[in-house]
N, C-alpha and C. Protein backbone atom coordinates (compact mmCIF):
# COMPACT_ATOMS: atom_id res chain seq x y z
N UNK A 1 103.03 109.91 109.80
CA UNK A 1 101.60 109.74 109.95
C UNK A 1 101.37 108.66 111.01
N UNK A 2 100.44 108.87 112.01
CA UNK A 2 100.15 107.66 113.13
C UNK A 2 98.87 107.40 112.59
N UNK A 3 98.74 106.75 113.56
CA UNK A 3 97.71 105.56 113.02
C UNK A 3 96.16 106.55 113.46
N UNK A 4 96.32 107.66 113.91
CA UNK A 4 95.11 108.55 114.01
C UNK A 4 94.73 109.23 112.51
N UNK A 5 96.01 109.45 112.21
CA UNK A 5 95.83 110.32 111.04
C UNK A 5 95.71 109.15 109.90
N UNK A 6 96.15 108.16 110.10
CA UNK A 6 95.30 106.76 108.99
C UNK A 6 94.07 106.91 108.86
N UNK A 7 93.71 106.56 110.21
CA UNK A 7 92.21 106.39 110.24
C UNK A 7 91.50 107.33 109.34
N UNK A 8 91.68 108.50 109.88
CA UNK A 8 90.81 109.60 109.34
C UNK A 8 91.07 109.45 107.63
N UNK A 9 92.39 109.24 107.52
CA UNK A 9 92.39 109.50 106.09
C UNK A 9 91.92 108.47 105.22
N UNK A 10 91.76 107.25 106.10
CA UNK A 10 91.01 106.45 105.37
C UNK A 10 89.36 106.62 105.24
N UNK A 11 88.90 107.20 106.45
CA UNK A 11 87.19 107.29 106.61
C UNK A 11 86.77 108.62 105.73
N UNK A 12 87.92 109.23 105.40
CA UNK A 12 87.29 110.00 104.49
C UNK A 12 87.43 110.20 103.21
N UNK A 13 88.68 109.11 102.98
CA UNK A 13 88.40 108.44 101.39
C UNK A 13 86.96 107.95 101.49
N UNK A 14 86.70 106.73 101.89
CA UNK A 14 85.46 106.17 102.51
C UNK A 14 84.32 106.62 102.34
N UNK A 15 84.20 107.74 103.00
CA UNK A 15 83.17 108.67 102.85
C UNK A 15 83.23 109.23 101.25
N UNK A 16 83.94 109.97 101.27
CA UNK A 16 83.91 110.28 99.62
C UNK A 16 83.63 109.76 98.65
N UNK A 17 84.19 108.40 99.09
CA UNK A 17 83.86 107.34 97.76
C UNK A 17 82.44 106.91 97.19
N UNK A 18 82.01 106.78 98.76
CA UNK A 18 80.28 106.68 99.38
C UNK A 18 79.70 107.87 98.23
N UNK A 19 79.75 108.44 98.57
CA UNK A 19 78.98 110.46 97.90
C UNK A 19 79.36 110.17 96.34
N UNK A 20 80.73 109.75 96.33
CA UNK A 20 80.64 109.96 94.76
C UNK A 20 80.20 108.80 93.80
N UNK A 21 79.89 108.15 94.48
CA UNK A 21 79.32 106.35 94.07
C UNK A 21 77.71 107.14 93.95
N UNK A 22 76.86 107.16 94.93
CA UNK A 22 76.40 107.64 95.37
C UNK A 22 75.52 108.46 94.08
N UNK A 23 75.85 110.05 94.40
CA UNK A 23 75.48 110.96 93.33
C UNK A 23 75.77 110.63 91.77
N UNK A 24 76.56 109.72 91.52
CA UNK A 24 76.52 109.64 89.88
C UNK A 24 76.12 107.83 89.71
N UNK A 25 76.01 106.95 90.53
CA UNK A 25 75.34 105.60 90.41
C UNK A 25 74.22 105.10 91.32
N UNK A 26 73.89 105.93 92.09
CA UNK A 26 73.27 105.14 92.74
C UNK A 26 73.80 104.49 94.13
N UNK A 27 74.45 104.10 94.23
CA UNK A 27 75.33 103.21 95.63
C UNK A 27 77.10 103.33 95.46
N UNK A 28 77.72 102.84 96.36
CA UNK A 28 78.73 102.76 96.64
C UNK A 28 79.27 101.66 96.11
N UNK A 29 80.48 101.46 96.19
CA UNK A 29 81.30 100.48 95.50
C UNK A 29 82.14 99.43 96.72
N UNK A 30 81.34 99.49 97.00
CA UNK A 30 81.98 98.75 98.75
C UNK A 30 83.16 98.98 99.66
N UNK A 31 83.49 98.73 100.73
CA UNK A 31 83.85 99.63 101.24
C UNK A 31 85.21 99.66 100.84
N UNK A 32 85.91 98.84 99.94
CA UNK A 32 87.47 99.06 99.98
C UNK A 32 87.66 99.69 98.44
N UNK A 33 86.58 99.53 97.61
CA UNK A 33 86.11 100.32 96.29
C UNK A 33 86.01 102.15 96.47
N UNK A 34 85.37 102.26 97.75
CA UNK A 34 84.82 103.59 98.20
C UNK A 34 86.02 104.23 98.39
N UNK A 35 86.84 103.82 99.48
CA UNK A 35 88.39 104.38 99.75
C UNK A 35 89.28 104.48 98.34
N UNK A 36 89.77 103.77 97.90
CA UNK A 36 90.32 103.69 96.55
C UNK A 36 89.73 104.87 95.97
N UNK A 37 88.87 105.16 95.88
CA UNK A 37 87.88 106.20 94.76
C UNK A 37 88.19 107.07 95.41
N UNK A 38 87.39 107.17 96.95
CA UNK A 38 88.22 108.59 97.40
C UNK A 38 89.81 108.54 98.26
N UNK A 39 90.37 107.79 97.90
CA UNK A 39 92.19 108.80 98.11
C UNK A 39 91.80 108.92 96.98
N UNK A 40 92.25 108.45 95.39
CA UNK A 40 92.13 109.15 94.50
C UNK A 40 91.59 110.36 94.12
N UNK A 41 90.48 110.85 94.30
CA UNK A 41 89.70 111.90 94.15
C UNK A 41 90.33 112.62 94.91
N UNK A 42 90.52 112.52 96.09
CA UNK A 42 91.27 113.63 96.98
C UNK A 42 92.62 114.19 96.46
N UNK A 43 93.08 112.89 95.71
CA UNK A 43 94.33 113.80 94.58
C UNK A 43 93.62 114.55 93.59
N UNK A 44 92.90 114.10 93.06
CA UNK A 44 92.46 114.63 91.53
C UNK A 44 91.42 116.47 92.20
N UNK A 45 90.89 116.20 93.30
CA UNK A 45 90.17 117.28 94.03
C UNK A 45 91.40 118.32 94.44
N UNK A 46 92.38 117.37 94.97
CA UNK A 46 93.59 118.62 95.56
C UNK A 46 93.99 119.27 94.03
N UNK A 47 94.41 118.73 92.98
CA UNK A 47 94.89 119.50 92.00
C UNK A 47 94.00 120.32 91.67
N UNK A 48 93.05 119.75 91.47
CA UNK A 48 91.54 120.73 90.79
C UNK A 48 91.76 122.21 91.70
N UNK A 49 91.66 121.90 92.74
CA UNK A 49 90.99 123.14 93.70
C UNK A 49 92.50 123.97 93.59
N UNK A 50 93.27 123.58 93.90
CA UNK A 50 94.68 124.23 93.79
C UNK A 50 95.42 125.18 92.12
N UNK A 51 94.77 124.65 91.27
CA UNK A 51 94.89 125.20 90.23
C UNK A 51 93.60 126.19 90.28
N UNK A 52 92.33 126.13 90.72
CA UNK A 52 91.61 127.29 90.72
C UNK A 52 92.01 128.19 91.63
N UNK A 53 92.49 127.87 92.68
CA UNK A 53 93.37 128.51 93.74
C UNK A 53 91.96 128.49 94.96
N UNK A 54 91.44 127.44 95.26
CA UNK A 54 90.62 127.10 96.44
C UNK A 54 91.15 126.25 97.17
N UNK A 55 91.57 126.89 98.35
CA UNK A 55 91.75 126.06 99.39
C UNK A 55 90.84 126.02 100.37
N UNK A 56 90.27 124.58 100.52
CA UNK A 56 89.36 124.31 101.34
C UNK A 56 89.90 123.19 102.77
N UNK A 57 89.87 123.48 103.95
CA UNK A 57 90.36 123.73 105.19
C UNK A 57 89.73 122.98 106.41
N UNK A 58 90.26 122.11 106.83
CA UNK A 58 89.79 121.40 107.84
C UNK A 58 88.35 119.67 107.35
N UNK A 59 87.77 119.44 108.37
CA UNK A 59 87.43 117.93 108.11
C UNK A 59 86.16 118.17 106.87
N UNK A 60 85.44 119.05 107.18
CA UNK A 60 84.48 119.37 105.45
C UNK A 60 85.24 119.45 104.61
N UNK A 61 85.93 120.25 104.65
CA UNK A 61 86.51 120.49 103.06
C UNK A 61 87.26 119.72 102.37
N UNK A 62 88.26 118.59 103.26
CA UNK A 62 88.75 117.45 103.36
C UNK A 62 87.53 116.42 102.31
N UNK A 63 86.52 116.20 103.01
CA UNK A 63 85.77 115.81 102.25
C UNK A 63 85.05 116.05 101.08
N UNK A 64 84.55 117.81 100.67
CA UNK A 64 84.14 117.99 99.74
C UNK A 64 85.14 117.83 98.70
N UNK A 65 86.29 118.24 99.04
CA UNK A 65 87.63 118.22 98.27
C UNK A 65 87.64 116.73 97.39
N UNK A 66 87.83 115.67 98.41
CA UNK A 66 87.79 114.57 97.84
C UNK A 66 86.63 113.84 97.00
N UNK A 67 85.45 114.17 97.55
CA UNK A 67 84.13 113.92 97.00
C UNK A 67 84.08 114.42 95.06
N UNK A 68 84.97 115.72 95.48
CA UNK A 68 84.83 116.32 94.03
C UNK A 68 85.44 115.93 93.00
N UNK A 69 86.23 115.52 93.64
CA UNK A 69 87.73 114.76 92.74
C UNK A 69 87.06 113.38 92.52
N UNK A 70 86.67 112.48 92.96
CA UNK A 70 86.42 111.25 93.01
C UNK A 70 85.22 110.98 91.72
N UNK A 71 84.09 111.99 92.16
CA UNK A 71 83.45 112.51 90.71
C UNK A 71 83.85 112.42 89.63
N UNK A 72 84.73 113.35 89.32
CA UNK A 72 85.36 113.93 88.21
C UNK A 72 86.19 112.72 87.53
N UNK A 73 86.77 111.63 88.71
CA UNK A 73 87.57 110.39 88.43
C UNK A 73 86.59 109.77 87.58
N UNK A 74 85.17 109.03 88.49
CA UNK A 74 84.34 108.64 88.15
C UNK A 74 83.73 109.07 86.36
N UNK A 75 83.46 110.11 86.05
CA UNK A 75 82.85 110.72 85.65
C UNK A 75 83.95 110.59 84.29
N UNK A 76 85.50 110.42 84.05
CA UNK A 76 86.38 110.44 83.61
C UNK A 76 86.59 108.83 83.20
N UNK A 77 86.49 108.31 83.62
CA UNK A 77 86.38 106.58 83.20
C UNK A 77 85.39 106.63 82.77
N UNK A 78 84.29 106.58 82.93
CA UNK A 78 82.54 106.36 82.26
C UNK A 78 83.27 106.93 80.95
N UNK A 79 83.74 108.08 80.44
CA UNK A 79 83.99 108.81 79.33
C UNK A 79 84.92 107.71 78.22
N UNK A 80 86.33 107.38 79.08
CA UNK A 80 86.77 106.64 78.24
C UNK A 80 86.49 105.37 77.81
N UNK A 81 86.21 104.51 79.42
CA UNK A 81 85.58 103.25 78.50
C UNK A 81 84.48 103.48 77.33
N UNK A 82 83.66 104.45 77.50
CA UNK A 82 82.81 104.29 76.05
C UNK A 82 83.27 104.83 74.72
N UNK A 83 84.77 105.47 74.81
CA UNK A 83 85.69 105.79 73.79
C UNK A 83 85.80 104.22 72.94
């Protein structure tokens, strides 16, 4: 990986993290909160979509991918801490 393909993969954790902060709170979690949330999600989005058998392809889907996952992260802690 060079430092092109960092970048990106960081701005679109970033981004993701943004959207999924975002749609289920209100705001983002700042910017090194946002990344964290989305690489994660982008794992939890790659398994998701891969077990439904959706592969989604290039710099959108990259992002919806991760956005979805990051959700679902999100959305998955809220659950247990109130366990």
């Amino acid at each position: 990986m060079n430092i092109t393909e960092l970048l990106i993969f960081l701005a679109i954790g970033a981004i993701a993290g943004w959207l999924a902060g975002t749609l289920l709170k209100g705001g983002g979690f700042g910017l090194v909160g946002n990344i964290i949330v989305g690489i994660i999600g982008a794992v939890v989005g790659g398994v998701v979509f891969g077990t439904l058998g959706i592969q989604a392809g290039g710099l959108l889907g990259s992002i919806i991918t991760a956005t979805v996952g990051a959700i679902i992260l999100i959305f998955a802690i809220r659950v247990i801490k109130k366990a």
